[in-house]
C-alpha atoms as a PDB file:
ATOM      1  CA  UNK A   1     -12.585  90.673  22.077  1.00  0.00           C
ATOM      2  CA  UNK A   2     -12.375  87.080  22.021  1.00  0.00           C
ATOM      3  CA  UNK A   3      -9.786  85.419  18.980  1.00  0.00           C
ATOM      4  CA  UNK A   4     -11.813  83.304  16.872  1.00  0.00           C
ATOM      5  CA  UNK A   5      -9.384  80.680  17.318  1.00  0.00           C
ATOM      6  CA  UNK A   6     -10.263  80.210  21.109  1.00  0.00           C
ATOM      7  CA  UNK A   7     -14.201  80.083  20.367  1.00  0.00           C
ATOM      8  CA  UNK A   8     -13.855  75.927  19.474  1.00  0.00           C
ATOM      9  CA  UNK A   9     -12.584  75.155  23.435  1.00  0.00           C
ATOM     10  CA  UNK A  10     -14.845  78.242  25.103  1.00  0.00           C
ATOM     11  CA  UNK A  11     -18.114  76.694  26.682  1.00  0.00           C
ATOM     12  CA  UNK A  12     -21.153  78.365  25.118  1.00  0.00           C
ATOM     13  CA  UNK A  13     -24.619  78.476  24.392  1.00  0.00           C
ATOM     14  CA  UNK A  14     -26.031  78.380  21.596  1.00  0.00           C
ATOM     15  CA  UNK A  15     -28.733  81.847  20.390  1.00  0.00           C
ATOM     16  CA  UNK A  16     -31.286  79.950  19.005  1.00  0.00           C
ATOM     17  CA  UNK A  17     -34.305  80.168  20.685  1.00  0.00           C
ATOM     18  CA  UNK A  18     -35.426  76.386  20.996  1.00  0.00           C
ATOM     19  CA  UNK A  19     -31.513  75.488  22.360  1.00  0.00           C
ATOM     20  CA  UNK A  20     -31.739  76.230  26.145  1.00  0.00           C
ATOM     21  CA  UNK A  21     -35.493  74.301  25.982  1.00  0.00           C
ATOM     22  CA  UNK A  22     -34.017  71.196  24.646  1.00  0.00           C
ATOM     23  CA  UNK A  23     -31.314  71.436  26.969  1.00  0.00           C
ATOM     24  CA  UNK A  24     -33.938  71.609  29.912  1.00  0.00           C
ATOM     25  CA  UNK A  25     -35.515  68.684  28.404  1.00  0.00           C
ATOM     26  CA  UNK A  26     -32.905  66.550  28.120  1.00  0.00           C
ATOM     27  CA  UNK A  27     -31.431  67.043  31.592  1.00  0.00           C
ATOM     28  CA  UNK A  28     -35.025  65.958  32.695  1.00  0.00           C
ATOM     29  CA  UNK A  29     -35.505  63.192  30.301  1.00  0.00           C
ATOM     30  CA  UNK A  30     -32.225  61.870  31.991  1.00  0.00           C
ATOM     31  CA  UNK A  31     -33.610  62.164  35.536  1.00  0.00           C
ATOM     32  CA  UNK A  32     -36.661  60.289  34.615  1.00  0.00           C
ATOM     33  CA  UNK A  33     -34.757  57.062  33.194  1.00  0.00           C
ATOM     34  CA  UNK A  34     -34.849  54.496  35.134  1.00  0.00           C
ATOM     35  CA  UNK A  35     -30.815  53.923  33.393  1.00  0.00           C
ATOM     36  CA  UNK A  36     -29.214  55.418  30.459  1.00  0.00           C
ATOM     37  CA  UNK A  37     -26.542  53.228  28.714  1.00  0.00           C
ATOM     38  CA  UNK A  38     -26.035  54.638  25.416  1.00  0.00           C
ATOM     39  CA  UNK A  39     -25.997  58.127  24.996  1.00  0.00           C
ATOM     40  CA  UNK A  40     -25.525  59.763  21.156  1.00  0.00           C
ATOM     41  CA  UNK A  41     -23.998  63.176  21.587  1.00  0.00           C
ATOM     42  CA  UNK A  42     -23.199  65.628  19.032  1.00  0.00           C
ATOM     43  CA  UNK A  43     -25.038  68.077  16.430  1.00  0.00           C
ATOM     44  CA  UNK A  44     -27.804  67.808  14.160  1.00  0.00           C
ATOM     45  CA  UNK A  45     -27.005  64.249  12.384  1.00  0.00           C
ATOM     46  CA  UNK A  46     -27.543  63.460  16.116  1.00  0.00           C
ATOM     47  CA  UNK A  47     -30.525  64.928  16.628  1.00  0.00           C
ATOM     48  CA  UNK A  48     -31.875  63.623  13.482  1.00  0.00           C
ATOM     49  CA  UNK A  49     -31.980  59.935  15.329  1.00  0.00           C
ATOM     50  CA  UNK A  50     -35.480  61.619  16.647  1.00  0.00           C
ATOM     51  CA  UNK A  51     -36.825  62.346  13.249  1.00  0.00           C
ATOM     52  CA  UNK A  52     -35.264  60.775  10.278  1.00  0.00           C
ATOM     53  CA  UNK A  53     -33.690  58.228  12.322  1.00  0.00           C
ATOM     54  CA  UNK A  54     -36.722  57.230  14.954  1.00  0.00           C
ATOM     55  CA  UNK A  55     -37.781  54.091  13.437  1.00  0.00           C
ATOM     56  CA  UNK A  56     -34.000  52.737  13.233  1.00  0.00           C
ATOM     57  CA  UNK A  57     -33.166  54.516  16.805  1.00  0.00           C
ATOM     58  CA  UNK A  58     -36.464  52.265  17.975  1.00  0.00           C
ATOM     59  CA  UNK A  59     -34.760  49.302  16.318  1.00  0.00           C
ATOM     60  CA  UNK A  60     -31.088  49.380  17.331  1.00  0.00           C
ATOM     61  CA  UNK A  61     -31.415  51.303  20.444  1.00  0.00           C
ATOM     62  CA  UNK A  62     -34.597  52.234  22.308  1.00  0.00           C
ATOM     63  CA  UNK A  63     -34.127  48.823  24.437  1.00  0.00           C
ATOM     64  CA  UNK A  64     -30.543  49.402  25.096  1.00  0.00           C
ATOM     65  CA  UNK A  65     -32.061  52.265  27.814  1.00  0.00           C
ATOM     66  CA  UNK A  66     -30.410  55.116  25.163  1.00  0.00           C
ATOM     67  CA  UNK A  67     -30.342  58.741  25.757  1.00  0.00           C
ATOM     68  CA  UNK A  68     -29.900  61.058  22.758  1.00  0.00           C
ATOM     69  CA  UNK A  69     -27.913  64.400  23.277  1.00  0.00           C
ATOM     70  CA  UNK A  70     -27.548  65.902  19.776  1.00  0.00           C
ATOM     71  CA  UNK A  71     -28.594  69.200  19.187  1.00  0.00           C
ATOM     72  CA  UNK A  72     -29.028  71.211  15.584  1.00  0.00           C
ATOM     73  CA  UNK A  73     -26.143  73.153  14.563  1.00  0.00           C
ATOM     74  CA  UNK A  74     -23.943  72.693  17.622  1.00  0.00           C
ATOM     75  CA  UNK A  75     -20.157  73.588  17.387  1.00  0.00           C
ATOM     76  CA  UNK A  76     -18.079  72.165  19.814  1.00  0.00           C
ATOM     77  CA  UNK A  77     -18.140  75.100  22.368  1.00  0.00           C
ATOM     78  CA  UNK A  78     -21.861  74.319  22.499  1.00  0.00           C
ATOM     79  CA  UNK A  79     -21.419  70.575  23.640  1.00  0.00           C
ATOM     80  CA  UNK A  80     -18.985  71.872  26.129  1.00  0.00           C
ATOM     81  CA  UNK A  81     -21.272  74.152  27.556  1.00  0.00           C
ATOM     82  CA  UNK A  82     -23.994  71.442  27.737  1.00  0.00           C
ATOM     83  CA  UNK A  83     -21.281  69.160  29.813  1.00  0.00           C
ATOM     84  CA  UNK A  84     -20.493  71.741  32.147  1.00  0.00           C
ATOM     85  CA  UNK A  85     -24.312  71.533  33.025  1.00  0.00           C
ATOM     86  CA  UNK A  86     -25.463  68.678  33.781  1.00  0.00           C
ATOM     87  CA  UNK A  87     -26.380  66.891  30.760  1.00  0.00           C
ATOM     88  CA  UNK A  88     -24.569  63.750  31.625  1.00  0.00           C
ATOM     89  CA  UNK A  89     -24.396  64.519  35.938  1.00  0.00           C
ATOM     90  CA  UNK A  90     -25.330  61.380  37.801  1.00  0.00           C
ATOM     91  CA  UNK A  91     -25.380  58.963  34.287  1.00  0.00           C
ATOM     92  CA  UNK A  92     -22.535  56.156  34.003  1.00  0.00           C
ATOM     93  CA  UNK A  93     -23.520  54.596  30.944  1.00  0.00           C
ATOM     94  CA  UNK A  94     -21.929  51.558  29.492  1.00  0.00           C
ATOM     95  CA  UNK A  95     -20.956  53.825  25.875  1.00  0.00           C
ATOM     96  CA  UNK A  96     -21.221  57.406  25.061  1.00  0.00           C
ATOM     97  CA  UNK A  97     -20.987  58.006  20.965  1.00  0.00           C
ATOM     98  CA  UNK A  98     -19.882  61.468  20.055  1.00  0.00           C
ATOM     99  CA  UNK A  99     -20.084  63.168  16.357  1.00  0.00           C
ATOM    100  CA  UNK A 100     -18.704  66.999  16.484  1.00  0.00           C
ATOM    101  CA  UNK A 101     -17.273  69.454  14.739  1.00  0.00           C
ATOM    102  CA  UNK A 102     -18.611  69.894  10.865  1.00  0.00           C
ATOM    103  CA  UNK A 103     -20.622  73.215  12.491  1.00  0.00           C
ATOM    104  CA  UNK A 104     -17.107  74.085  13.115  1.00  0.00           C
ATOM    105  CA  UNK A 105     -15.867  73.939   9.942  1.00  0.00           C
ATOM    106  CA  UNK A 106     -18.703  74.358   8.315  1.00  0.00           C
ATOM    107  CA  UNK A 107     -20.323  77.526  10.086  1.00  0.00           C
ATOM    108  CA  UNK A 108     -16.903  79.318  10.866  1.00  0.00           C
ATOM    109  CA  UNK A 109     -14.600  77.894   8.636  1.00  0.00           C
ATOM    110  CA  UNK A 110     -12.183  77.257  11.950  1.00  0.00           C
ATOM    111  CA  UNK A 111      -9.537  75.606  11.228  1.00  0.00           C
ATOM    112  CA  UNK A 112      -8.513  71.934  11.805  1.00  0.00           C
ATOM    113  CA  UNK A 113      -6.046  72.495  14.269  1.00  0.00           C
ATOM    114  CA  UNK A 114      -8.732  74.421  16.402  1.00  0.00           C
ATOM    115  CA  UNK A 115     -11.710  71.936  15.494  1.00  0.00           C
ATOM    116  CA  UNK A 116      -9.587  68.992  17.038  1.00  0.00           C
ATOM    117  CA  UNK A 117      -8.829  71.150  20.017  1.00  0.00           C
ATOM    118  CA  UNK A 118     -12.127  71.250  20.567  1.00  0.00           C
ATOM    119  CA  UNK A 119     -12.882  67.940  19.886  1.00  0.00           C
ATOM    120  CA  UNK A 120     -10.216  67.370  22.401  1.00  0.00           C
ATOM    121  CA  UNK A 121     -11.442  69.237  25.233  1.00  0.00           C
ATOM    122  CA  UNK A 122     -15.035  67.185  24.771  1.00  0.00           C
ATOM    123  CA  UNK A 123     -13.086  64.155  25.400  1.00  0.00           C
ATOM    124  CA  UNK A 124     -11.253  64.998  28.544  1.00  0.00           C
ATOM    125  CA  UNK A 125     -14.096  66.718  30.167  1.00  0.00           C
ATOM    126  CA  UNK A 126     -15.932  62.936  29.080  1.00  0.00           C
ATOM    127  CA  UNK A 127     -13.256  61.110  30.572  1.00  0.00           C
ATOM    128  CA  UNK A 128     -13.327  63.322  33.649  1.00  0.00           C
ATOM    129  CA  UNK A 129     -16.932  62.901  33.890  1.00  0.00           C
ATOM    130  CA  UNK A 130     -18.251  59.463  33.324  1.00  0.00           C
ATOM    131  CA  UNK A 131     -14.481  57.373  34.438  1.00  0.00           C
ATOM    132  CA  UNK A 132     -16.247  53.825  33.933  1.00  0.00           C
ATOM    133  CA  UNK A 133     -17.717  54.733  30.567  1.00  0.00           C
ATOM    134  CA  UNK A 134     -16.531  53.595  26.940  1.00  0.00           C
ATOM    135  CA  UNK A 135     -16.322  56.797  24.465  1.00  0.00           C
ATOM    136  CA  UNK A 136     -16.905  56.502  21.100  1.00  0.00           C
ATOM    137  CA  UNK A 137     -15.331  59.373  18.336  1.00  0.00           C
ATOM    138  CA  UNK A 138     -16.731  59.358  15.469  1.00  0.00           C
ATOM    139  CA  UNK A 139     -15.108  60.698  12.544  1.00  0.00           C
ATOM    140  CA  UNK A 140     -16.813  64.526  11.005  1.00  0.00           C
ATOM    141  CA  UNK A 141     -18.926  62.879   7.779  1.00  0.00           C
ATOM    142  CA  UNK A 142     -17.928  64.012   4.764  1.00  0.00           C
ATOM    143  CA  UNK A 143     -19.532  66.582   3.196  1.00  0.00           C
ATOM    144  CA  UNK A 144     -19.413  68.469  -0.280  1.00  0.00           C
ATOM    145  CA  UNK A 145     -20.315  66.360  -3.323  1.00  0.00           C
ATOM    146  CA  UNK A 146     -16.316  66.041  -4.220  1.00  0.00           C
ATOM    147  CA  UNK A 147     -13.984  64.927  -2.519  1.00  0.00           C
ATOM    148  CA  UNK A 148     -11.644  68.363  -3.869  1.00  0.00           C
ATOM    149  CA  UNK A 149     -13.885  70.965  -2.034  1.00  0.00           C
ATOM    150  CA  UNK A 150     -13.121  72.973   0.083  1.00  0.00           C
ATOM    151  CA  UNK A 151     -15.252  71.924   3.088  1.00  0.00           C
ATOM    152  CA  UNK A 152     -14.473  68.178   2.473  1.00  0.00           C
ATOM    153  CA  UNK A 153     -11.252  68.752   2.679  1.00  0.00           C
ATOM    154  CA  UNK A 154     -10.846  71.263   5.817  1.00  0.00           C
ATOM    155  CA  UNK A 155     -13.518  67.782   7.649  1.00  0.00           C
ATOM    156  CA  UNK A 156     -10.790  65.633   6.272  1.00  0.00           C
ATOM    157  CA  UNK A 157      -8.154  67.441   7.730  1.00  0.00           C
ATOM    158  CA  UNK A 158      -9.818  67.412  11.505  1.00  0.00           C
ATOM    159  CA  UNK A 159     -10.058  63.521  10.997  1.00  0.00           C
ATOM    160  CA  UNK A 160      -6.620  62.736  10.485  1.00  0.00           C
ATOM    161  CA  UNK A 161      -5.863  64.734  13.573  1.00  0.00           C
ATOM    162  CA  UNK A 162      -8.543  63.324  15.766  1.00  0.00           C
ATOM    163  CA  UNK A 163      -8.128  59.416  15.074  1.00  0.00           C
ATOM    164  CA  UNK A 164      -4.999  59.377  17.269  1.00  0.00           C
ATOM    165  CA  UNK A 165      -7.712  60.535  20.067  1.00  0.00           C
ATOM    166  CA  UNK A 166      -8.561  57.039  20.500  1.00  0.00           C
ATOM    167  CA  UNK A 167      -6.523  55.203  23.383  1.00  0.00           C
ATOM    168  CA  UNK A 168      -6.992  51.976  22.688  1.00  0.00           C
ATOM    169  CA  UNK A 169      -8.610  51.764  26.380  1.00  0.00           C
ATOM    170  CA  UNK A 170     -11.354  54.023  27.224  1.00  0.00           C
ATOM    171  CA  UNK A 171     -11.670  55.952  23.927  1.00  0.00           C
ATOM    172  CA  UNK A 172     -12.175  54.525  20.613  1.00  0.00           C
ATOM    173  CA  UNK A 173     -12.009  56.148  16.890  1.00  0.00           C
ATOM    174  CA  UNK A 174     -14.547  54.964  14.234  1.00  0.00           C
ATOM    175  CA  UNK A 175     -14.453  56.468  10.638  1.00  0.00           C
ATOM    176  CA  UNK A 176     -17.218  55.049   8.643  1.00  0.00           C
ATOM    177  CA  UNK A 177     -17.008  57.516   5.745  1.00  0.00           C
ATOM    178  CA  UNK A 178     -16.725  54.999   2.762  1.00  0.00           C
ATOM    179  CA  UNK A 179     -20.387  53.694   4.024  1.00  0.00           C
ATOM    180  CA  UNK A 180     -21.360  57.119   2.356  1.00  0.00           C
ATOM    181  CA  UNK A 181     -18.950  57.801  -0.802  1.00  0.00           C
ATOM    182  CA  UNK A 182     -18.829  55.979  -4.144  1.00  0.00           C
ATOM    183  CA  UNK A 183     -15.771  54.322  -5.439  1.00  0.00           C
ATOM    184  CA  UNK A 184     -14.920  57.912  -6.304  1.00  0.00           C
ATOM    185  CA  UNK A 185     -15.093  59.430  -2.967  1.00  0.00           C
ATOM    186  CA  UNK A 186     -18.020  61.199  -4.463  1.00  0.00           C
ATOM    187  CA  UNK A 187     -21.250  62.494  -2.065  1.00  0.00           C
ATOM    188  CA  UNK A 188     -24.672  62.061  -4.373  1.00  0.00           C
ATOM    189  CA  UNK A 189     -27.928  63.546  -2.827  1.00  0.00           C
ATOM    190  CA  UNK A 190     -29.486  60.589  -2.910  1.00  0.00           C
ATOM    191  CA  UNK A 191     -27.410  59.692   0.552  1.00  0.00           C
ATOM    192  CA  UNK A 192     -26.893  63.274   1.333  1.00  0.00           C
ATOM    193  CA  UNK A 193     -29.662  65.336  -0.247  1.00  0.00           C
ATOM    194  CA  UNK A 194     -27.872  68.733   0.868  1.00  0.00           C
ATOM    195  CA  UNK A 195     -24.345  66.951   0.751  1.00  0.00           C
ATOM    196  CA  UNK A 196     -24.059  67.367   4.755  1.00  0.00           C
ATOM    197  CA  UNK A 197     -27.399  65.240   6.415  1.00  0.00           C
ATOM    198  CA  UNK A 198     -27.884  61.601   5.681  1.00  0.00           C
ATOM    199  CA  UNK A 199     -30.903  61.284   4.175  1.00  0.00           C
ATOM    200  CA  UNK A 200     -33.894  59.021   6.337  1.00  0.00           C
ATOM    201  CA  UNK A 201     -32.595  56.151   4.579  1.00  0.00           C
ATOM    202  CA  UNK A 202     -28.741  56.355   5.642  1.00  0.00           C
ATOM    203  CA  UNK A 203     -29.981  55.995   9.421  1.00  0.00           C
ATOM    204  CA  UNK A 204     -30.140  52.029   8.643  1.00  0.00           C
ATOM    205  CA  UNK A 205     -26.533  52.159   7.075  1.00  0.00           C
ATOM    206  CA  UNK A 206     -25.374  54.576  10.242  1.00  0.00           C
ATOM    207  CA  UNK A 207     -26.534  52.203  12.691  1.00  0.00           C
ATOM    208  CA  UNK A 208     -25.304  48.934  10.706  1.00  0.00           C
ATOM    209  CA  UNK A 209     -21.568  50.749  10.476  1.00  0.00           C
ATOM    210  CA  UNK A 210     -21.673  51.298  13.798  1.00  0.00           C
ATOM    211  CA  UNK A 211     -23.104  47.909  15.817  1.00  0.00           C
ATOM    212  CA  UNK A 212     -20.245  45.557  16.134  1.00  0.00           C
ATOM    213  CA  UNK A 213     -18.356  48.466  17.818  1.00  0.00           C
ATOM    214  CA  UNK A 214     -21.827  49.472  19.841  1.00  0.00           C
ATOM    215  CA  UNK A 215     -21.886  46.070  20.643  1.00  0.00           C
ATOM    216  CA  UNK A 216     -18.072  45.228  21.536  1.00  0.00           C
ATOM    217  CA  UNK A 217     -17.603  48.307  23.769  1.00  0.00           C
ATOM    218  CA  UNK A 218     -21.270  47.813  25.808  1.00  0.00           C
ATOM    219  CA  UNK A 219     -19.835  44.075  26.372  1.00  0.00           C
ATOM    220  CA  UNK A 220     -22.826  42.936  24.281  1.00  0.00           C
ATOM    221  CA  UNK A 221     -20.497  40.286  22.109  1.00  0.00           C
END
């Protein structure tokens, strides 16, 4: 029997039955670029760029040739699997942006140490695939409505352990968390309506946080 502590850094699918689809999908939508530059990897506030997000995705990033890779409720065994094959075979784009792990805590309740493992593992398999391409670690966004709970805190946790990730040379750490709290640290649903998604409005605050670094690390400015 496999230790729950191992299942962060173990490739694996994901049950649901719409999972191995989208990956099919998306290793065609790849092939039939023309070039991929950006590519937005991660879990569901990934995915959401295609529904909640789409009009701000079409504004910040449908002409910079970008490929989205986030998939509902992945952990990061899941986005390992999805490495291993072939979702970014044959790409080098200019920036890859990843956002993983609050399925992690969230789902399983794994423990920091074991989140940033996996975390970690993402990263080196990145760096082994795509050599020429600028990574991009997000921090986990907070969730809970205080910044006391439980679930907040164990995110929190994974964050301080995964901004020394960032090598000052191919990978770079981001943590854009205060775009989302009050002065308080508080969450209110009317950024987070189930105090873990950005609501459709937060898409234009994610992509605002994140442009000068978009733009820096694709040698845009």
């Amino acid at each position: 029997m496999i230790k729950q502590d191992a299942l962060a850094v173990l490739p694996a699918q994901q049950d649901a039955i719409w999972w191995l689809p989208r990956h099919e999908r998306k290793l065609a939508e790849s092939v039939s670029m023309e070039q991929v530059d950006l590519v937005f990897l991660g879990d569901s506030i990934m995915q959401a760029w295609e529904t909640e997000g789409a009009l701000v995705w079409d504004a910040f990033y449908k002409s910079r040739q970008a490929l989205n890779l986030g998939f509902n409720g992945d952990r990061t065994e899941n986005v390992l699997w999805r490495l291993l094959h072939g979702e970014i075979d044959n790409i080098q784009p200019k920036l890859l942006i990843l956002l993983i792990g609050t399925n992690n805590t969230g789902h399983r309740m794994d423990s920091a140490e074991d989140t940033a493992e996996g975390i970690k593992r993402i990263l080196s398999l990145l760096v082994e695939k795509l050599p020429t391409t600028n990574i991009l670690l997000l921090a986990i966004f907070p969730r809970s409505a205080k910044p006391t709970q439980k679930l907040r805190v164990l995110n929190e946790e994974v964050n301080q352990r995964i901004c020394s990730f960032g090598d000052n040379d191919q990978v770079s750490f981001l943590n854009i968390n205060h775009c989302f709290l009050d002065e308080e640290g508080r969450l209110t649903s009317d950024i987070m309506n189930d105090f873990l998604h950005p609501n459709r409005n937060q898409y234009q605050i994610f992509a605002e946080a994140i442009e000068p670094t978009i733009a820096r690390l694709m040698s845009e400015s």
